[in-house]
Protein backbone atom coordinates (compact mmCIF):
# COMPACT_ATOMS: atom_id res chain seq x y z
CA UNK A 1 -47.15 -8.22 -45.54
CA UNK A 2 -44.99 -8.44 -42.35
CA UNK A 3 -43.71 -5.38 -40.70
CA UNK A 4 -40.25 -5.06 -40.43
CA UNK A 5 -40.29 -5.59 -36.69
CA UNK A 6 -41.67 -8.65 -36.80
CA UNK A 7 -38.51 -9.98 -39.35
CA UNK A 8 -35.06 -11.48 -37.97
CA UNK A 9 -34.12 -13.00 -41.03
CA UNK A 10 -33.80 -12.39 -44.23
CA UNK A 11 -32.28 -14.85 -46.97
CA UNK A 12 -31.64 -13.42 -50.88
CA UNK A 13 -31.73 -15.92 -53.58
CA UNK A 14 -30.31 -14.70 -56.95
CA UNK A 15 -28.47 -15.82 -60.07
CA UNK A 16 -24.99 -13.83 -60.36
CA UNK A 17 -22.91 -11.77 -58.60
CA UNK A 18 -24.50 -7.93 -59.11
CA UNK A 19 -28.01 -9.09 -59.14
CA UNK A 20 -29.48 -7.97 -55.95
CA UNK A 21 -27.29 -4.98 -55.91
CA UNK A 22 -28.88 -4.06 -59.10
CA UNK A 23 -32.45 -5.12 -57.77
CA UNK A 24 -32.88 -4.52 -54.34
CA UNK A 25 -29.53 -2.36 -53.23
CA UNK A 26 -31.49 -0.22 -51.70
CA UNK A 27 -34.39 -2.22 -50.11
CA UNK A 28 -31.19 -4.19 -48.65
CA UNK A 29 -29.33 -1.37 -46.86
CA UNK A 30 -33.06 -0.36 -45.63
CA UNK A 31 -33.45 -3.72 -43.94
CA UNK A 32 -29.92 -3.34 -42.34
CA UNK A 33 -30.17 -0.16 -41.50
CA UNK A 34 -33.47 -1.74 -39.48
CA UNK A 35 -31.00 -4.15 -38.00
CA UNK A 36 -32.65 -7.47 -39.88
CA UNK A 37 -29.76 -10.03 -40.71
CA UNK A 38 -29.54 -10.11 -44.60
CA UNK A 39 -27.80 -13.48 -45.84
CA UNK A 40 -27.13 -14.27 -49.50
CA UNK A 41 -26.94 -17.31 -51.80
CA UNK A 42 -25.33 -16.51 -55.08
CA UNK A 43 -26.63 -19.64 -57.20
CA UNK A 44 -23.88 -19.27 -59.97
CA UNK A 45 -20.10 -18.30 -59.94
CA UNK A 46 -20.32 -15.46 -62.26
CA UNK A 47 -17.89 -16.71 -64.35
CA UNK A 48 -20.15 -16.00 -67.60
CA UNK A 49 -19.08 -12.08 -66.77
CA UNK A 50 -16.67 -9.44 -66.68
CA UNK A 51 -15.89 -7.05 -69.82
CA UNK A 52 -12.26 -7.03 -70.06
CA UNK A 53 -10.65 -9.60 -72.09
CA UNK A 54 -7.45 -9.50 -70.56
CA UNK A 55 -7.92 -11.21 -67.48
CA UNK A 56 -7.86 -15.26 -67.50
CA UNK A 57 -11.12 -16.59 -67.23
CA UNK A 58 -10.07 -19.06 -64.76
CA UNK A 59 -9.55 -15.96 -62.57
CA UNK A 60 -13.21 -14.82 -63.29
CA UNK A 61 -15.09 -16.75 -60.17
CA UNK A 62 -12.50 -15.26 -57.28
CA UNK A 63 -13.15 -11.89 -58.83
CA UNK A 64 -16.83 -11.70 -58.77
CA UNK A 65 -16.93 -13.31 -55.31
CA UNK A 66 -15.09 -10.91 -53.65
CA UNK A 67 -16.85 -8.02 -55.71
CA UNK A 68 -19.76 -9.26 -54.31
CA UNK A 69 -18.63 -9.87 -50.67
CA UNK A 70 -17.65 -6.14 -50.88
CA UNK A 71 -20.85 -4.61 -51.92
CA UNK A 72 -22.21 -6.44 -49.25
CA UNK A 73 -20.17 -5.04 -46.89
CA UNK A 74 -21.32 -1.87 -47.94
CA UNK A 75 -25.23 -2.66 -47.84
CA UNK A 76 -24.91 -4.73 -44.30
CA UNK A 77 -24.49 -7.70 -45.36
CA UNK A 78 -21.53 -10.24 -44.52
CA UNK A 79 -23.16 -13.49 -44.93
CA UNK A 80 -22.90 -14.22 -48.41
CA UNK A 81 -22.91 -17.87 -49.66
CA UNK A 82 -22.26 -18.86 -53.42
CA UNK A 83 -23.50 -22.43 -54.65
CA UNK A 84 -20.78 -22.33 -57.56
CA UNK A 85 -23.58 -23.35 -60.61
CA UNK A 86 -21.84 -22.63 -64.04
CA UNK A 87 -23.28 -19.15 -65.05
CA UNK A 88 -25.22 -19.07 -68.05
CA UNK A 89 -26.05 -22.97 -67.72
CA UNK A 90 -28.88 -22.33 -64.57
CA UNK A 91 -31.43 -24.76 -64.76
CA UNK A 92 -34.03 -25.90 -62.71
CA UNK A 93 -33.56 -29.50 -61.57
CA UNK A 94 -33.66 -31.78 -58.31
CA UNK A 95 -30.16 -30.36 -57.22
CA UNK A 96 -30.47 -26.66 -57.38
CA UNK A 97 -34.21 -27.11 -55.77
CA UNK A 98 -32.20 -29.24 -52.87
CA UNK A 99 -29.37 -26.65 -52.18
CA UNK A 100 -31.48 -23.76 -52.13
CA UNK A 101 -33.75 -25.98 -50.01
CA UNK A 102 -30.67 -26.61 -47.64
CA UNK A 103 -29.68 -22.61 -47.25
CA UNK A 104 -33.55 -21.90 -46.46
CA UNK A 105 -33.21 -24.79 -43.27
CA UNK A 106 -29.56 -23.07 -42.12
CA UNK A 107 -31.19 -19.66 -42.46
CA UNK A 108 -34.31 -20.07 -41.56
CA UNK A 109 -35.46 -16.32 -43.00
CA UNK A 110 -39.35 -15.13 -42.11
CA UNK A 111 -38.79 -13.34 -45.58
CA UNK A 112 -37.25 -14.14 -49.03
CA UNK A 113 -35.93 -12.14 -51.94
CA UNK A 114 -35.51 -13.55 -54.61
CA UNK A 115 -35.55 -12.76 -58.56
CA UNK A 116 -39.04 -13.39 -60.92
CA UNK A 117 -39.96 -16.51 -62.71
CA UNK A 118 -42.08 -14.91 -65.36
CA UNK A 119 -40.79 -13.18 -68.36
CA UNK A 120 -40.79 -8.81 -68.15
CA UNK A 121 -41.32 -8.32 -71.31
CA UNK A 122 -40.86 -4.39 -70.75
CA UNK A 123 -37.42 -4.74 -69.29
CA UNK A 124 -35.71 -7.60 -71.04
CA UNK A 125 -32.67 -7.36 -69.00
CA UNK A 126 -34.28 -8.46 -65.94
CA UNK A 127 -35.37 -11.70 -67.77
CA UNK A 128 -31.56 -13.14 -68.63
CA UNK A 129 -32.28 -17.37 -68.44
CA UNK A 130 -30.20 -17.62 -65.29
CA UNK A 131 -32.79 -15.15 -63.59
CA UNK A 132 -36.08 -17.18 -64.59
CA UNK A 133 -34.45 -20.88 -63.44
CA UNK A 134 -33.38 -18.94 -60.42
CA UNK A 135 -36.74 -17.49 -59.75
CA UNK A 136 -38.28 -20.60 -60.69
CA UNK A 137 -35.72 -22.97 -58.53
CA UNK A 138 -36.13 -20.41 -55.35
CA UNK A 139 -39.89 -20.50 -55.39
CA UNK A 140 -40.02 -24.18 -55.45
CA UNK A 141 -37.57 -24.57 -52.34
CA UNK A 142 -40.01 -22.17 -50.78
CA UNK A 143 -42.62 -24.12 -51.72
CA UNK A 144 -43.26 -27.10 -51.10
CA UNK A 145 -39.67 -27.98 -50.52
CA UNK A 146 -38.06 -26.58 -47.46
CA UNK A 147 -41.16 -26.59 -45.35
CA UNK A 148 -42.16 -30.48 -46.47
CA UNK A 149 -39.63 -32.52 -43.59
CA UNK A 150 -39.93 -35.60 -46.87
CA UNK A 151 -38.54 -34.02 -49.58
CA UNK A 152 -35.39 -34.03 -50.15
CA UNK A 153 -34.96 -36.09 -47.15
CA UNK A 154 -31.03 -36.37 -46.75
CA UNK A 155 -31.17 -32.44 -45.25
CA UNK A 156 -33.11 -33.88 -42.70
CA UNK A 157 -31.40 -37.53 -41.99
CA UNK A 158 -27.96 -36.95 -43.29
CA UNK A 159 -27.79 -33.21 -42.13
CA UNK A 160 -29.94 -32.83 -39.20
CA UNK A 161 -31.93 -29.59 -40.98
CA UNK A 162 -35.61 -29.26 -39.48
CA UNK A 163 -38.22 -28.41 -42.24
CA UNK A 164 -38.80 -24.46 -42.36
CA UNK A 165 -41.91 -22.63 -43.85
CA UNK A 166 -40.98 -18.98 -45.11
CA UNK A 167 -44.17 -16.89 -44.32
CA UNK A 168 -43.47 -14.05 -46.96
CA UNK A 169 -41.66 -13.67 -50.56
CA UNK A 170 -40.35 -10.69 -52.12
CA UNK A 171 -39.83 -10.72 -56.37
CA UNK A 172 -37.80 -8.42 -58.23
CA UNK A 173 -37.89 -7.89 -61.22
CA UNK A 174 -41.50 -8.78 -61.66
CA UNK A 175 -43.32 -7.48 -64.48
CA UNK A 176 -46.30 -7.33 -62.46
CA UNK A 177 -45.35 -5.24 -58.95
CA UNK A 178 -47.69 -4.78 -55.98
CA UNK A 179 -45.44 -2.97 -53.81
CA UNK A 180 -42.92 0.08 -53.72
CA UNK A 181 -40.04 0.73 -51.35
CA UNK A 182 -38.60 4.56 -51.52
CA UNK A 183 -35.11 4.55 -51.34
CA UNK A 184 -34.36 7.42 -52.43
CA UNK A 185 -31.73 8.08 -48.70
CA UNK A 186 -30.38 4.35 -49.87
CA UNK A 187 -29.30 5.43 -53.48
CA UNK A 188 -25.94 6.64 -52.69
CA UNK A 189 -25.02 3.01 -51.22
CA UNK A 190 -26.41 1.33 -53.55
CA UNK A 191 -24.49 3.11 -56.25
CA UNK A 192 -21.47 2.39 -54.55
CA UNK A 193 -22.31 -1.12 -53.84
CA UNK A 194 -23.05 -1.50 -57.87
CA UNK A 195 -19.42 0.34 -57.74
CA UNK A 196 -17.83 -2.82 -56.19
CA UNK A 197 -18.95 -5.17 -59.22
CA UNK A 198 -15.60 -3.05 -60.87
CA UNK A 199 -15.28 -6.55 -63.40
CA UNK A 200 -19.23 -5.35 -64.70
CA UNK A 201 -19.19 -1.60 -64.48
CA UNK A 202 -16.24 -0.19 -64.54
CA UNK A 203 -16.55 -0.22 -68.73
CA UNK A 204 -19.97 1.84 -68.45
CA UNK A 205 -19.35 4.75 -65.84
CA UNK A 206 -22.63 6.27 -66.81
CA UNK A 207 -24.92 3.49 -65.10
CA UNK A 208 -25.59 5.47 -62.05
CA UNK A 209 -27.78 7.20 -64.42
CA UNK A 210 -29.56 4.32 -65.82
CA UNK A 211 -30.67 3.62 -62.71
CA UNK A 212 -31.53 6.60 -61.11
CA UNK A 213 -34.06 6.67 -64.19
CA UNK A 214 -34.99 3.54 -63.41
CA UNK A 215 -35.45 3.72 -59.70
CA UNK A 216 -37.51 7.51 -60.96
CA UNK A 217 -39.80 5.04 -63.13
CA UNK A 218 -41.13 3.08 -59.97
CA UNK A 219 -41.24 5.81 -57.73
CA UNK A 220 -43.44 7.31 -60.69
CA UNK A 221 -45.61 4.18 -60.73
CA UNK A 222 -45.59 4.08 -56.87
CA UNK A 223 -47.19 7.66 -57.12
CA UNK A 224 -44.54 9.09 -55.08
CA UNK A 225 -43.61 12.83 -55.13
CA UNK A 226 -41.26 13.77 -57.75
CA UNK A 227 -37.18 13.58 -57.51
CA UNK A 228 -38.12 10.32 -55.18
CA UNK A 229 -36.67 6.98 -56.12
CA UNK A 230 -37.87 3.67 -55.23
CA UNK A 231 -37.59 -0.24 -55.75
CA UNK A 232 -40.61 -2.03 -56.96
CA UNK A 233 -41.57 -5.82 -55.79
CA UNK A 234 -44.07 -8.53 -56.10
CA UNK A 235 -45.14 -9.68 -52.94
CA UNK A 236 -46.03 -13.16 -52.04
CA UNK A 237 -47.47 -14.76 -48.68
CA UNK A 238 -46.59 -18.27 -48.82
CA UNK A 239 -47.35 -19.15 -45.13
């Protein structure tokens, strides 16, 4: 595991709009707060969400983008890229492995997040489709992809982007965790970062309390005092 000083970069990779708020909100405004540069790429457009069936779906896309450019604002974050997949329709094929490939070469992050590949059978939510083919898509840009300078070889000819090798992966979402971030002084902002997604939340005001449990269920499994919250992660060295 690197130590924080030793990170510039940091590139998220997740599915929707709301996922790394959900996920990582915390772990996020840490790294900020650490002065790391955070930088996101938002595979889908979201337009598989919002709750209230009043507003067009056309208008569905600009909504969740700018929810999500918002609770980045409030984590740190103002770098936020979306690749515009269809939501709901994420699977893992040449292209998706290419234009993650191509954000991990602009970047150039000594540290992913991204979402897991493998099923969590214990907390079904974190397993929606999108969320495995984005795990799965991410992991495979990590590696072999964006370090090998011959695959996908028009990043390199066409768009003059040098192979990079990302030492170290975080996973959220994992069903099998190795590490534990307390966050408990982060909880506020991430709450009002989850605030911004108004299109997911605003029809369930007692989520703040879903997660508090939630975040009180790692911090349990992190053996950390009680009343603490925390984040839990799989971590990966891919150097």
């Amino acid at each position: 595991m690197l130590d924080d000083h030793e990170i510039e970069r940091i590139l998220v990779v997740t599915a929707h709009p709301d996922d790394v708020d959900f996920g990582a909100g915390g772990t996020i405004a840490s790294w900020t707060d650490a002065g790391i540069t955070v930088t996101y790429c938002i595979i889908t457009n979201g337009d598989a969400g919002g709750a209230d069936p009043a507003v067009p779906r056309s208008e569905i896309p600009r909504i969740r983008q700018a929810e999500q450019r918002a609770a980045g604002a409030v984590l740190g974050v103002t770098d936020v890229r979306f690749l515009d997949y269809v939501d709901g329709e994420l699977t893992v094929t040449h292209e998706l492995r290419r234009d993650i490939s191509r954000v991990i070469r602009q970047v150039r992050p000594q540290r992913m997040l991204i979402q897991s590949p493998d099923r969590n059978w214990d907390r079904i939510y974190a397993s929606h489709p999108d969320h495995l083919a984005a795990g799965q898509a991410a992991i495979f840009a990590v590696y072999p992809d964006a370090r090998n300078p011959f695959a996908h070889p028009s990043l390199l000819q066409d768009e003059g982007l040098d192979a990079w090798t990302v030492p170290e992966v975080w996973v959220m979402g994992s069903p099998d965790p190795n590490h534990w971030l307390d966050v408990t002084e982060q909880f506020e902002r991430k709450i009002t970062a989850l605030w911004a997604h108004d299109s997911q939340v605003a029809h369930t005001p007692e989520f703040p309390d879903r997660v508090r449990q939630w975040m009180g269920m790692a911090a349990g499994q992190a053996g950390l005092p009680e009343g603490r919250l925390a984040e839990a992660f799989r971590l990966v060295a891919t150097a």
